[in-house]
Every structure is written in structure tokens, then in C-alpha cells.
C-alpha atoms as a PDB file:
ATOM      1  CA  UNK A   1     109.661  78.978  90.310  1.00  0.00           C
ATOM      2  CA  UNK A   2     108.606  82.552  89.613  1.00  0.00           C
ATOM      3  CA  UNK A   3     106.084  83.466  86.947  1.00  0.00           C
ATOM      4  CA  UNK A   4     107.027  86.606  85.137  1.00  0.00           C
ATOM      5  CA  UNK A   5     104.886  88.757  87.153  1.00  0.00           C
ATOM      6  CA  UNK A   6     105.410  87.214  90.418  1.00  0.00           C
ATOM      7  CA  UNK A   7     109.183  88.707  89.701  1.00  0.00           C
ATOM      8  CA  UNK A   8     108.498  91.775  88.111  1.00  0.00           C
ATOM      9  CA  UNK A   9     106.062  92.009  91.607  1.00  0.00           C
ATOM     10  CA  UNK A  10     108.905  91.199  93.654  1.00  0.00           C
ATOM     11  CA  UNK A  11     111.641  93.801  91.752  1.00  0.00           C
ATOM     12  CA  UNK A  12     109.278  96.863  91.568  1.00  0.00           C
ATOM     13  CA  UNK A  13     108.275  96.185  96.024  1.00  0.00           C
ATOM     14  CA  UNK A  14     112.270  95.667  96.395  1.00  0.00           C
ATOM     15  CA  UNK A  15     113.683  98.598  94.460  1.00  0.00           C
ATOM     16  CA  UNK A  16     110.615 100.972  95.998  1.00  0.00           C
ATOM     17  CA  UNK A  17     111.460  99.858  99.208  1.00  0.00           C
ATOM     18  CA  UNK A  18     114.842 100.417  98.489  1.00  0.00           C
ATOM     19  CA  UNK A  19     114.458 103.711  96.994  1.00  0.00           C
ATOM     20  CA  UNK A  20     112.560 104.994 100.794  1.00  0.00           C
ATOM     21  CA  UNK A  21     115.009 102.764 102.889  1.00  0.00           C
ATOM     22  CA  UNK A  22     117.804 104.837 100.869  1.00  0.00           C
ATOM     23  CA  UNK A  23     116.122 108.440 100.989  1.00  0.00           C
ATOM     24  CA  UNK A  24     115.813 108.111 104.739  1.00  0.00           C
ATOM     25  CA  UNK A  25     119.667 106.558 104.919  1.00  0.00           C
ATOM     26  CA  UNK A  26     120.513 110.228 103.307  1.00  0.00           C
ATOM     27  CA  UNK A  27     118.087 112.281 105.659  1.00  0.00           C
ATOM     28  CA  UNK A  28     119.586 110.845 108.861  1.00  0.00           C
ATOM     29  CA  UNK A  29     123.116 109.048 108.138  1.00  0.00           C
ATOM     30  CA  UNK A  30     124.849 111.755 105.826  1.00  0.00           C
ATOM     31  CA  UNK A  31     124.283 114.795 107.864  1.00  0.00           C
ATOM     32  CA  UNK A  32     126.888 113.057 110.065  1.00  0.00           C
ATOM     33  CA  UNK A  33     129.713 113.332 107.693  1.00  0.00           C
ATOM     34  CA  UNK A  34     128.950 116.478 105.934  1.00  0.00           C
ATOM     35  CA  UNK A  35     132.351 117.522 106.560  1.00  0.00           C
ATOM     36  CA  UNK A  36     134.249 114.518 105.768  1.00  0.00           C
ATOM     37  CA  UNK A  37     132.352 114.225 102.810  1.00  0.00           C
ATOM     38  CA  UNK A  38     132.873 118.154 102.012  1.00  0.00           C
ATOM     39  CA  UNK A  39     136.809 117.391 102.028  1.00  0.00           C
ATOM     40  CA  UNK A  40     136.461 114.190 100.369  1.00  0.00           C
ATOM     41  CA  UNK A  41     137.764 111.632 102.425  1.00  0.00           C
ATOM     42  CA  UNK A  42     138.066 108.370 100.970  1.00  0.00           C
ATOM     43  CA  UNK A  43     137.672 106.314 103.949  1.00  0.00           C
ATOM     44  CA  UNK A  44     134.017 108.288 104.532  1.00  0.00           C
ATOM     45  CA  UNK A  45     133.118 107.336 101.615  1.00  0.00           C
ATOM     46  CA  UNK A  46     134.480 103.832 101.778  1.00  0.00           C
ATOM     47  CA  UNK A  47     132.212 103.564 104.771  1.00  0.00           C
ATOM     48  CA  UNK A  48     129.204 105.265 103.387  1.00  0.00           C
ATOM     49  CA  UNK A  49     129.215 102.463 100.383  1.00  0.00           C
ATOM     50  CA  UNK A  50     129.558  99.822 102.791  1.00  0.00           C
ATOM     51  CA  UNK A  51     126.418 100.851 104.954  1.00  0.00           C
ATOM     52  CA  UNK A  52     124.629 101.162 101.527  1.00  0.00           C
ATOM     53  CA  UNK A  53     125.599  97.933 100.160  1.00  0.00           C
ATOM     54  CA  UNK A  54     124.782  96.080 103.686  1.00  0.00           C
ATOM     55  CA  UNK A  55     121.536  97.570 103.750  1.00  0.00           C
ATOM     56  CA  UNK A  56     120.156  96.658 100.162  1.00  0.00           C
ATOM     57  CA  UNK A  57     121.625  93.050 100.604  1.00  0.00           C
ATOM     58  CA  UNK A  58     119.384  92.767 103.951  1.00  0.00           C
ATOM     59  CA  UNK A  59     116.273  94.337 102.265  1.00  0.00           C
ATOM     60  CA  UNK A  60     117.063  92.130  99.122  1.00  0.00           C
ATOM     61  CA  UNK A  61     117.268  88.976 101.212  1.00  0.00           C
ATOM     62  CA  UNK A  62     114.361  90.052 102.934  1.00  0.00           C
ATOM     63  CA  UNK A  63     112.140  90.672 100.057  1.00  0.00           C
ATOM     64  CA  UNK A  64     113.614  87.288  98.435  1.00  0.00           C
ATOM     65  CA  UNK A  65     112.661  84.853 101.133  1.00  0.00           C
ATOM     66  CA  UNK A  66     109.316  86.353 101.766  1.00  0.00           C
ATOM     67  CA  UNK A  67     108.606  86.287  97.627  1.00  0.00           C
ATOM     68  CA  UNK A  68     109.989  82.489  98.187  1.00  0.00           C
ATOM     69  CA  UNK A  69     107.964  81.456 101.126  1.00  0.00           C
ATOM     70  CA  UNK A  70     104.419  82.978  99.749  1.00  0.00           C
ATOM     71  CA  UNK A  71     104.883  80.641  96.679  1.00  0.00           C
ATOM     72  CA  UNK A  72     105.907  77.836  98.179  1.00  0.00           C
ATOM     73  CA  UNK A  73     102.904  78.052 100.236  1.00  0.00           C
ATOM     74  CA  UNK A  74     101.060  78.757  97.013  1.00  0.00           C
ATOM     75  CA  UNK A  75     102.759  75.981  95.367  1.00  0.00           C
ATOM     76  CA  UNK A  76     101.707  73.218  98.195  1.00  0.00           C
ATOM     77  CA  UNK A  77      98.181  74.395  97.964  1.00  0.00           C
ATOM     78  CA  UNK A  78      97.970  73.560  94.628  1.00  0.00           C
ATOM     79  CA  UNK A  79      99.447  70.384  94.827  1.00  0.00           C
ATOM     80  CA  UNK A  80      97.659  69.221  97.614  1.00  0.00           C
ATOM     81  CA  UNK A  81      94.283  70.447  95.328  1.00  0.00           C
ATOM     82  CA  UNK A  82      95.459  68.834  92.137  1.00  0.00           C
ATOM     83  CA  UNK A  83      97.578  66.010  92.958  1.00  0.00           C
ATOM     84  CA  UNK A  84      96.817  62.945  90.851  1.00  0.00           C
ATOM     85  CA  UNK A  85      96.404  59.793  93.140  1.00  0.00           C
END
């Protein structure tokens, strides 16, 4: 399990990462539907919230099992330090 600042850690990396990840999504994605998105076409922006969603859920899965594996490799080199026998 997480200590507090193990997940406060793991939020602020995710949502900074997210917040790049999502400025360079706008830079290079929306320029190609600048005039769907001009006329407001639903299914654009259907689409647009799909590639959005898709992308945090990889970066959050991402951060998640990296922030997982680190402490349970933290948490077996404890035990194997400290284990009663």
C-alpha cells in the first residue's frame, strides 16, 4: 500500500504528464479538424473525447503499474531486511 506521499508523488507525475501529453495532443491532433470543429460536428467531437480519454487511461495505467512495481520492490527489500525468523 501507498503512503500518503508516495500517492500524492504518483498524482502530481500523472496529471503533469498528462497536462504535456495533452498540450502536445492540441498542437498536433486538433489542427486536423479545425473545420469540423469550427461547424461543430458532433461526431468530431465524439472522436476528439475518445482519443483524449484513451490516452489518459494509457498514461494512468502506465504511471499506476510503475508506482506499483517500485514499491513492491521496496516492499520485498524490507522484508527480506526485517523479517523475523
Amino acid at each position: 500500500m501507498q503512503s500518503k506521499k508516495e500517492s500524492l508523488l504518483e498524482t502530481t507525475l500523472s496529471v503533469g504528464a498528462g497536462f504535456f501529453i495533452a498540450l502536445l495532443l492540441n498542437l498536433f491532433m486538433l489542427p486536423l479538424f479545425i473545420d469540423d470543429i469550427s461547424n461543430q460536428v458532433l461526431s468530431t467531437a465524439v472522436i476528439i473525447g475518445v482519443i483524449y480519454t484513451t490516452v489518459s487511461m494509457v498514461r494512468s495505467y502506465m504511471f499506476r503499474r510503475a508506482f506499483n512495481g517500485m514499491a513492491e520492490k521496496y516492499n520485498k527489500s524490507i522484508r527480506g531486511k526485517y523479517t523475523w525468523k
